[in-house]
PDB file of N, CA and C in Angstrom:
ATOM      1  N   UNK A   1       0.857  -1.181   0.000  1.00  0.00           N
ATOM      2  CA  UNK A   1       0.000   0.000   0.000  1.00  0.00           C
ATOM      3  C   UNK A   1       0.902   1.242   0.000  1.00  0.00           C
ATOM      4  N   UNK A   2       0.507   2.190  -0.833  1.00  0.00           N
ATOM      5  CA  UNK A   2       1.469   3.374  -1.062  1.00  0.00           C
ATOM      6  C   UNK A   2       1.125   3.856   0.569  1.00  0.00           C
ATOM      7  N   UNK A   3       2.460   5.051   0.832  1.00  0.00           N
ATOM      8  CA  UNK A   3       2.220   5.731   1.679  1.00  0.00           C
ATOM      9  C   UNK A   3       1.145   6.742   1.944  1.00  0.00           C
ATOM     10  N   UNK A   4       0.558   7.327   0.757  1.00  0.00           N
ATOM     11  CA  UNK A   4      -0.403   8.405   0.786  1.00  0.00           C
ATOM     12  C   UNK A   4      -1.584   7.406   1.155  1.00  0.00           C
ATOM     13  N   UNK A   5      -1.687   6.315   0.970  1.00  0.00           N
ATOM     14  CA  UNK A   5      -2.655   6.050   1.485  1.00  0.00           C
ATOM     15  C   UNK A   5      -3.215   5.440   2.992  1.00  0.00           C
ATOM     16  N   UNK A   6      -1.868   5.592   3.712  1.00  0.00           N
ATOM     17  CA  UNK A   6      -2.114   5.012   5.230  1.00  0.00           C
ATOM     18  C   UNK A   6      -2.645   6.235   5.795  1.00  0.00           C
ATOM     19  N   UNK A   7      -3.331   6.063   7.106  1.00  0.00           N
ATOM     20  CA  UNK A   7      -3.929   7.032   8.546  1.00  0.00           C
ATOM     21  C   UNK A   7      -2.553   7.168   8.791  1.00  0.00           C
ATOM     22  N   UNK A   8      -3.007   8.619   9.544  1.00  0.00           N
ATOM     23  CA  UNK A   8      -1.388   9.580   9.733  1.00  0.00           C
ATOM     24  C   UNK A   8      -1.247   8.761  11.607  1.00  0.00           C
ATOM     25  N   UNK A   9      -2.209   7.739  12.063  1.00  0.00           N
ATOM     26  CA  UNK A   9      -1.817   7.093  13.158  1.00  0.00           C
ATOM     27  C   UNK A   9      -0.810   6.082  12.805  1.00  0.00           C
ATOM     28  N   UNK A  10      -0.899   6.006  11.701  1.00  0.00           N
ATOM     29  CA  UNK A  10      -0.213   4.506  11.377  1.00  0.00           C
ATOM     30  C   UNK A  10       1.184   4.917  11.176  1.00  0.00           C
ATOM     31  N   UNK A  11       1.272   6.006  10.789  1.00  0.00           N
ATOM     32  CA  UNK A  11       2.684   6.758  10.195  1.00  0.00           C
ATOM     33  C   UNK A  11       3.582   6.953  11.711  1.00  0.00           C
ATOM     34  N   UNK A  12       2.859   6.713  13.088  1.00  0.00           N
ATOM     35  CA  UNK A  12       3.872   6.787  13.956  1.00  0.00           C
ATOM     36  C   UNK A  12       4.968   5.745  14.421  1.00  0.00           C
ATOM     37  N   UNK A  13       6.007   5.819  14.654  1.00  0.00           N
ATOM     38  CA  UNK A  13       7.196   4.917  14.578  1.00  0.00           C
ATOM     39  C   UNK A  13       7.623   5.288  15.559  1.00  0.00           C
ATOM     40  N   UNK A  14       8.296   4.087  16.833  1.00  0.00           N
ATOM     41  CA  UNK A  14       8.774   4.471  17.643  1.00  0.00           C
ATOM     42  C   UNK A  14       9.706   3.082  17.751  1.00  0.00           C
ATOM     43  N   UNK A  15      11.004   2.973  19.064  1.00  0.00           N
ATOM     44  CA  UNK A  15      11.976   2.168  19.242  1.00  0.00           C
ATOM     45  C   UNK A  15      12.579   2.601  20.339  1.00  0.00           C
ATOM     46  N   UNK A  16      13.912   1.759  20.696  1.00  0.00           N
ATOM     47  CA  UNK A  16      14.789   2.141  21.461  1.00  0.00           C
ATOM     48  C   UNK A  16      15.954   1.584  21.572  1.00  0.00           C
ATOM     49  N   UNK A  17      17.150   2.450  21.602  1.00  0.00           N
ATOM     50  CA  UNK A  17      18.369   1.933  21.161  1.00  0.00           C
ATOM     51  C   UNK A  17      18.965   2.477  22.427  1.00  0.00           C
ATOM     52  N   UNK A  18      19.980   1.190  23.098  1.00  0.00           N
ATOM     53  CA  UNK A  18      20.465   1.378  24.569  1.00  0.00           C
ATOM     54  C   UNK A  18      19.490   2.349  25.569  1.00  0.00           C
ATOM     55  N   UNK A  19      19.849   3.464  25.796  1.00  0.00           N
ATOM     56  CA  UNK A  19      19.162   4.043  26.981  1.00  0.00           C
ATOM     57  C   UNK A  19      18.247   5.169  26.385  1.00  0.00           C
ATOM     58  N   UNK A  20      17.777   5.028  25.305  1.00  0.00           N
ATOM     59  CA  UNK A  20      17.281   6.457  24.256  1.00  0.00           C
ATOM     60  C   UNK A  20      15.893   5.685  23.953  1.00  0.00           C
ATOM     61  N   UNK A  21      14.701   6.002  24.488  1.00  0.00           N
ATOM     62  CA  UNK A  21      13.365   5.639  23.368  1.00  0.00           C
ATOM     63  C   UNK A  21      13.172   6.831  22.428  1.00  0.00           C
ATOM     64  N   UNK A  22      12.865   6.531  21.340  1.00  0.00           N
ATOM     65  CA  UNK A  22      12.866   6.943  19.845  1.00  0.00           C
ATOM     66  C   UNK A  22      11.363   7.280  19.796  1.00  0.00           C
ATOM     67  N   UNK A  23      10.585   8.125  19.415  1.00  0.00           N
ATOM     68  CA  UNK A  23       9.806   8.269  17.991  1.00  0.00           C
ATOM     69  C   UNK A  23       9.517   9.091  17.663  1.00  0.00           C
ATOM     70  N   UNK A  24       8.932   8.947  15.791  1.00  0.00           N
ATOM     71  CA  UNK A  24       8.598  10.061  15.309  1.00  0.00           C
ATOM     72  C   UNK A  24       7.427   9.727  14.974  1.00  0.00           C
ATOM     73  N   UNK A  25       6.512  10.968  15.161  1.00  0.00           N
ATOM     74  CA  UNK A  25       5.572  10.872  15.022  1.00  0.00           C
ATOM     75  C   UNK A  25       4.602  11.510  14.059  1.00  0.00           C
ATOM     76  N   UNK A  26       3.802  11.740  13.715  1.00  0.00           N
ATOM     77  CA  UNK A  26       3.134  12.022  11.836  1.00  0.00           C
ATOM     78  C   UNK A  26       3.214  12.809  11.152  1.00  0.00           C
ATOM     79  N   UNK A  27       3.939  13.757  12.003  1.00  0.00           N
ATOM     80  CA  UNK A  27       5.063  15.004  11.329  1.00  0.00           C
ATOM     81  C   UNK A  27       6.059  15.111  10.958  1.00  0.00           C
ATOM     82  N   UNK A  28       6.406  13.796  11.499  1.00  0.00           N
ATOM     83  CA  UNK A  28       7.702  13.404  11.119  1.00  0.00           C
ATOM     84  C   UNK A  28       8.801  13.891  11.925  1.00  0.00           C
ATOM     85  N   UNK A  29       8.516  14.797  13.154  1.00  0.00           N
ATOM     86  CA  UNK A  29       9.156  15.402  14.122  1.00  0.00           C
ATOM     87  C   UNK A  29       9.466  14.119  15.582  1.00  0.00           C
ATOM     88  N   UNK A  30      10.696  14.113  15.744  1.00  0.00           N
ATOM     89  CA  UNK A  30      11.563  13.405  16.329  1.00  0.00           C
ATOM     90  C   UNK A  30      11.422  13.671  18.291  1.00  0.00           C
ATOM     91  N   UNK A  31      11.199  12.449  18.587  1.00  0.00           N
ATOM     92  CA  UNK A  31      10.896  12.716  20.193  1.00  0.00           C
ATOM     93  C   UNK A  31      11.867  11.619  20.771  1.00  0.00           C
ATOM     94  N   UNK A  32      12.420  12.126  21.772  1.00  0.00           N
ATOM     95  CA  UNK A  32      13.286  11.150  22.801  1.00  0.00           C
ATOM     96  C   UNK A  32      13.078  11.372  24.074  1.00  0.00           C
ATOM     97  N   UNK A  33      13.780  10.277  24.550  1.00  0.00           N
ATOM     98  CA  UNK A  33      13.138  10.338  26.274  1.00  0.00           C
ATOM     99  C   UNK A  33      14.105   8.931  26.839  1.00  0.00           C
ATOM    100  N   UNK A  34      14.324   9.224  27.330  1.00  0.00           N
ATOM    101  CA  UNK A  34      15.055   7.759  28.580  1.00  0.00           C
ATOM    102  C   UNK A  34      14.566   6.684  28.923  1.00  0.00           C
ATOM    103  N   UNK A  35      15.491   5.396  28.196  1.00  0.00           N
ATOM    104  CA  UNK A  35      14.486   4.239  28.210  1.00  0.00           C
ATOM    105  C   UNK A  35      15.296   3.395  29.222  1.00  0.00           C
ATOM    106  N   UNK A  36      14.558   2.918  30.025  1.00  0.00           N
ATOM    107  CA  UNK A  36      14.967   2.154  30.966  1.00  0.00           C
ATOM    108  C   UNK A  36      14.566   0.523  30.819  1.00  0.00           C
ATOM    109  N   UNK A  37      15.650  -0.496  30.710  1.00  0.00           N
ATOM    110  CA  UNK A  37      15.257  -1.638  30.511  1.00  0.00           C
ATOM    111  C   UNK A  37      14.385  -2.028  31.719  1.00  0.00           C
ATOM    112  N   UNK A  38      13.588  -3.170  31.449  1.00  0.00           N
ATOM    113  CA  UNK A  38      12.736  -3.671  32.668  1.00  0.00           C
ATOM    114  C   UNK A  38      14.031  -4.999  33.589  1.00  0.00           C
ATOM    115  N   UNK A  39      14.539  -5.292  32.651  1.00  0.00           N
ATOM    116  CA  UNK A  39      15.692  -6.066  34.431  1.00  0.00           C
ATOM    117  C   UNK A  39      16.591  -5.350  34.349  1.00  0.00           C
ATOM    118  N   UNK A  40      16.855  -3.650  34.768  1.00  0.00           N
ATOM    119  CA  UNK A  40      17.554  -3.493  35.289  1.00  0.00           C
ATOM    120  C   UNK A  40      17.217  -3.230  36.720  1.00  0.00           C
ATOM    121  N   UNK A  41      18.850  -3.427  37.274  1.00  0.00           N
ATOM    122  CA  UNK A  41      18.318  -4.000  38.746  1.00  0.00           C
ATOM    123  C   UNK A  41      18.988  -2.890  39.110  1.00  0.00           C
ATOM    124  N   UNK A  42      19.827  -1.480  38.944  1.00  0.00           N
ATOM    125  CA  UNK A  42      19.687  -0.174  39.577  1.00  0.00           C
ATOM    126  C   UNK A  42      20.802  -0.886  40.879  1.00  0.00           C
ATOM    127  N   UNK A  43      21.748  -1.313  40.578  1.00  0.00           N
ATOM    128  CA  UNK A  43      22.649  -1.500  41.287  1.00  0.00           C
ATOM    129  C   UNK A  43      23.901  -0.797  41.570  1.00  0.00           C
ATOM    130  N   UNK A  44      24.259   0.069  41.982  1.00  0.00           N
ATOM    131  CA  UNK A  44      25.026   1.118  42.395  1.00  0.00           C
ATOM    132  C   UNK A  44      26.166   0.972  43.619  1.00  0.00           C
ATOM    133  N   UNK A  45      26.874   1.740  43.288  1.00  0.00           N
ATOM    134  CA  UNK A  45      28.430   1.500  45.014  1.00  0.00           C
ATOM    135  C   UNK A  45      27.335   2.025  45.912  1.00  0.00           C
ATOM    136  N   UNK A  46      27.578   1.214  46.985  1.00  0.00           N
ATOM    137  CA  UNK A  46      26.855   1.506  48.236  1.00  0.00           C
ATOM    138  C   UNK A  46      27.254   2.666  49.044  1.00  0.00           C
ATOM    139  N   UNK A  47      26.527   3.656  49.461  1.00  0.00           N
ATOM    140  CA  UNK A  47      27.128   4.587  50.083  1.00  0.00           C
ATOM    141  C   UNK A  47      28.015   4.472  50.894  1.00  0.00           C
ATOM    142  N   UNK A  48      28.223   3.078  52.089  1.00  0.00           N
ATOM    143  CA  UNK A  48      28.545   2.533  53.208  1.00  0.00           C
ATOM    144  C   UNK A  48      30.026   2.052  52.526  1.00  0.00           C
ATOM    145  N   UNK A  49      30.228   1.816  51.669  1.00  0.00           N
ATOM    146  CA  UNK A  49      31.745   1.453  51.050  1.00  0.00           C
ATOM    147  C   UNK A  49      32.430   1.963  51.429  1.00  0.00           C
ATOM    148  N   UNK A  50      34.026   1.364  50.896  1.00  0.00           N
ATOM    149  CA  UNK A  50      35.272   2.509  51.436  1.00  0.00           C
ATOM    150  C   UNK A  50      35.857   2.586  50.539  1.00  0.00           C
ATOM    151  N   UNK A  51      35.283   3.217  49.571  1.00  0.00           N
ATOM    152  CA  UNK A  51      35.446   3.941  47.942  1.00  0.00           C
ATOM    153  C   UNK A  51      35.589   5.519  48.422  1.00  0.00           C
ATOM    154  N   UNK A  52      36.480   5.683  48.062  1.00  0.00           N
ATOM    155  CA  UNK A  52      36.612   7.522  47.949  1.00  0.00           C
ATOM    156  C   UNK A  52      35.427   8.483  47.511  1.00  0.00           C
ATOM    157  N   UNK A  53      35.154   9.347  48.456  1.00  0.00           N
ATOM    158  CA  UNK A  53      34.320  10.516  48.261  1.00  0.00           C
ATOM    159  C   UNK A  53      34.023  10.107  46.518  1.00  0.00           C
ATOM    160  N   UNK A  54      35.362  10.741  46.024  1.00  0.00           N
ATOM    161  CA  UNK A  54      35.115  11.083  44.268  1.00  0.00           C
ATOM    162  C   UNK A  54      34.261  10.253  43.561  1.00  0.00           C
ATOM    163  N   UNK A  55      34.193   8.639  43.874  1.00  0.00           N
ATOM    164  CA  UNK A  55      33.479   7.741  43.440  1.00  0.00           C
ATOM    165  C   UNK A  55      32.044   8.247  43.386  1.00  0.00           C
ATOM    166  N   UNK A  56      31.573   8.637  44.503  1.00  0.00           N
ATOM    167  CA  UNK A  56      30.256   8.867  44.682  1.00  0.00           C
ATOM    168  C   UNK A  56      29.375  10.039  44.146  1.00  0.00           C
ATOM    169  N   UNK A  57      30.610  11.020  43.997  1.00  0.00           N
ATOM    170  CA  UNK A  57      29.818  12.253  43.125  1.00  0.00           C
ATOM    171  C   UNK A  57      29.663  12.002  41.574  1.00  0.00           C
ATOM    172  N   UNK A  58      31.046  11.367  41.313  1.00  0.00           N
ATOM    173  CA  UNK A  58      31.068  10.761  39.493  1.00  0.00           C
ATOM    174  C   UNK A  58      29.997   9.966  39.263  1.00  0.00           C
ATOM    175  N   UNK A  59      29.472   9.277  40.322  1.00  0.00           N
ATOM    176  CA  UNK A  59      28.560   8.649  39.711  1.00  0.00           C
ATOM    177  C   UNK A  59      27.341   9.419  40.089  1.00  0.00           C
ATOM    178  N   UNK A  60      26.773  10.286  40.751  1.00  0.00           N
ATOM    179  CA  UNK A  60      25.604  10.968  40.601  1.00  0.00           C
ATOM    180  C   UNK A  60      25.862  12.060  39.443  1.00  0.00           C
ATOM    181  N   UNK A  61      27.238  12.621  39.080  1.00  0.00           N
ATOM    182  CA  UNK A  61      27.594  13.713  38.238  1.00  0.00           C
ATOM    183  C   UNK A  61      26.873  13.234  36.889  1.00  0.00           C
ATOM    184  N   UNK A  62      27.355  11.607  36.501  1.00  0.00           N
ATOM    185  CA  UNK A  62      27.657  11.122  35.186  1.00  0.00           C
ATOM    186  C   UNK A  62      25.946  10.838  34.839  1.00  0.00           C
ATOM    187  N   UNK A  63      24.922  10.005  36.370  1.00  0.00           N
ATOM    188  CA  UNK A  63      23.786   9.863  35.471  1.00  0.00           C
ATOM    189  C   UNK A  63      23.376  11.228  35.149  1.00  0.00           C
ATOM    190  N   UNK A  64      23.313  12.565  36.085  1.00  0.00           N
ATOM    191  CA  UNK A  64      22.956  13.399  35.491  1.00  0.00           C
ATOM    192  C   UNK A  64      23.336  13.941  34.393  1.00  0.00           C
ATOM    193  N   UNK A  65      24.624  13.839  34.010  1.00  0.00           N
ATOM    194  CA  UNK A  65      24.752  14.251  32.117  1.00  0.00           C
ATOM    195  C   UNK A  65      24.144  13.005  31.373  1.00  0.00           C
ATOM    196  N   UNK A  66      24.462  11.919  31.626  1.00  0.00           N
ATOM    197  CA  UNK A  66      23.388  11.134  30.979  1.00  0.00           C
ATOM    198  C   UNK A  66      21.945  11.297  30.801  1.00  0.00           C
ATOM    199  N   UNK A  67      20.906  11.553  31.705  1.00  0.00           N
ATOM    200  CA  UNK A  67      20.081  12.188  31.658  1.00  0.00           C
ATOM    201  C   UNK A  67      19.468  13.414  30.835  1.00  0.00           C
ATOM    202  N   UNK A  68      20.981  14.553  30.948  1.00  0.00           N
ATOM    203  CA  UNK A  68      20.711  15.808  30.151  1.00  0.00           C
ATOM    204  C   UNK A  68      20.837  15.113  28.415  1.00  0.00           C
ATOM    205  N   UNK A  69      21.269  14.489  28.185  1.00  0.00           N
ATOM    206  CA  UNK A  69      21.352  13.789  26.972  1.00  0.00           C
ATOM    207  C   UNK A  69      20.817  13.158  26.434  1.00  0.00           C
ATOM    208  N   UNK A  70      19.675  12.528  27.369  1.00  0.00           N
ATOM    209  CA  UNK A  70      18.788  11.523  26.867  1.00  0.00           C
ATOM    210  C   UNK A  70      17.454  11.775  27.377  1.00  0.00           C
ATOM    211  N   UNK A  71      16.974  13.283  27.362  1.00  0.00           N
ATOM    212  CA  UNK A  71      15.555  13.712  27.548  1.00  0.00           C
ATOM    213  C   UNK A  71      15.606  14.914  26.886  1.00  0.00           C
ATOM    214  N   UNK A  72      14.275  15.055  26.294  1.00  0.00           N
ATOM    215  CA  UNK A  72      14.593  16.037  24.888  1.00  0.00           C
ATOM    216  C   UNK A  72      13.886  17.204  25.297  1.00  0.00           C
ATOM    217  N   UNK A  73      13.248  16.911  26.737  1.00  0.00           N
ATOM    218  CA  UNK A  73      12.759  18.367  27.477  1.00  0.00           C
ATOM    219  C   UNK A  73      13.021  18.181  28.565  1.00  0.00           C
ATOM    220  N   UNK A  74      11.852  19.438  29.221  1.00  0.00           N
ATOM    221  CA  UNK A  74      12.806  19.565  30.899  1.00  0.00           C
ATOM    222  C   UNK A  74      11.805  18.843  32.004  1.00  0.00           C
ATOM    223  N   UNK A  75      10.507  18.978  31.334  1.00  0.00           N
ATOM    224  CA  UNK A  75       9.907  18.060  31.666  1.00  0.00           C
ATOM    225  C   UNK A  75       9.858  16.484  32.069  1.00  0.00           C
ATOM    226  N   UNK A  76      10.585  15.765  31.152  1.00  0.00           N
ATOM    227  CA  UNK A  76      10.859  14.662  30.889  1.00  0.00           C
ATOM    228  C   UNK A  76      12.479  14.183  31.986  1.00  0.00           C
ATOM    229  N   UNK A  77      12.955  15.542  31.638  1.00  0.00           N
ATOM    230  CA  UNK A  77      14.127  15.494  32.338  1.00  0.00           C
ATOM    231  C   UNK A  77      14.290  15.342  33.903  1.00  0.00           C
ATOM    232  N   UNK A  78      13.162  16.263  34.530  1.00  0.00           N
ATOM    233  CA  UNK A  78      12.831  16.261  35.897  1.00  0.00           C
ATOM    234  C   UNK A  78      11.975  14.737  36.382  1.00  0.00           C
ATOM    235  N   UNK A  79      11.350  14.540  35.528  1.00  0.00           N
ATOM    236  CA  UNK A  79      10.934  12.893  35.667  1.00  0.00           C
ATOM    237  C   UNK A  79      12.189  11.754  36.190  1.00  0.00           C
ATOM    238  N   UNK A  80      12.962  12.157  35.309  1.00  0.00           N
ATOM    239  CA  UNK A  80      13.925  11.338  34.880  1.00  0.00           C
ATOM    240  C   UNK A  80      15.136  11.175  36.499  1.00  0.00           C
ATOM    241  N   UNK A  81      14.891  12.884  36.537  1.00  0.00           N
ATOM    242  CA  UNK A  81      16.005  12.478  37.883  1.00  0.00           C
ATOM    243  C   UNK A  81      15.539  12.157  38.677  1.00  0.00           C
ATOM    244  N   UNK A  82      14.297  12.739  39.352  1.00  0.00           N
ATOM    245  CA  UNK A  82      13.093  12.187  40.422  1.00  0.00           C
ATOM    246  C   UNK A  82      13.104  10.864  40.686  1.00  0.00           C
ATOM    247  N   UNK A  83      13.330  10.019  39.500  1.00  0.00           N
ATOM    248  CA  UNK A  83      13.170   8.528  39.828  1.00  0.00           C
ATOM    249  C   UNK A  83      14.722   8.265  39.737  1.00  0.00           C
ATOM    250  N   UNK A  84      15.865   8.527  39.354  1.00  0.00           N
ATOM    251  CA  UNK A  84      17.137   8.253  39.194  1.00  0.00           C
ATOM    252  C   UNK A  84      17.486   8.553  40.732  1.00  0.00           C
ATOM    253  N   UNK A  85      16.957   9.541  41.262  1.00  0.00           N
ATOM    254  CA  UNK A  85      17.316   9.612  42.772  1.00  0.00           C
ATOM    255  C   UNK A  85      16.859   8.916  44.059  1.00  0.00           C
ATOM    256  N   UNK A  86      15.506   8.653  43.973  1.00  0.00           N
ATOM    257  CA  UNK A  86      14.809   7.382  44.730  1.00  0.00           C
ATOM    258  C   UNK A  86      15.703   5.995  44.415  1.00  0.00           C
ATOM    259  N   UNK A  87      16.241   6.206  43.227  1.00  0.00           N
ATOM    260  CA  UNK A  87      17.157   4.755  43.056  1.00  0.00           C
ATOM    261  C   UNK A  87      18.419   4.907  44.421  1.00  0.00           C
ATOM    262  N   UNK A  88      19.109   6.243  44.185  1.00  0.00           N
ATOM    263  CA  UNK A  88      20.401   6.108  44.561  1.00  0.00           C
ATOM    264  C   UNK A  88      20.116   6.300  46.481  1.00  0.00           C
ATOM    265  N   UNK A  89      18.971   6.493  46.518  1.00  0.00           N
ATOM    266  CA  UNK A  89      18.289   5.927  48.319  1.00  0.00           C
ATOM    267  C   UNK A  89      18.394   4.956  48.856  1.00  0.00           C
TER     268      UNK A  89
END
């Protein structure tokens, strides 16, 4: 079936590649957002370790640039840490 002839619902496409969900939608305008696998198990250095200070900020530093990178608003973004931080509790 040619394209002119599908519903512009059908024309939406979505995916996800490593930590990025994908789609575009009937405009053809491009949406991302932070995809989180379902077994991940959110396993992190324990605060209680005897890992150096530095350990512990790099890793709250790094998901947050990860984060800024993989939410395409600020909306999405504040979601994103909200639950990234209940993790690191």
């Amino acid at each position: 079936m040619p394209v002119e002839e599908h519903d512009e619902r059908q024309l939406d496409r979505e995916g996800h590649f490593l930590d990025v969900a994908f789609k575009v939608d009937g405009s053809n305008a491009l949406h991302y957002s932070m995809y989180r696998k379902t077994l991940n198990s959110y396993d992190y250095v324990p605060f209680q370790s005897c890992h150096a200070k530095a350990t512990f900020r790099a890793v709250v530093m790094t998901e947050l640039h990860r984060l800024l990178l993989t939410n395409i608003d600020e909306h999405s973004f504040n979601e994103q840490v909200d639950f990234s931080f209940c993790r690191f509790l």
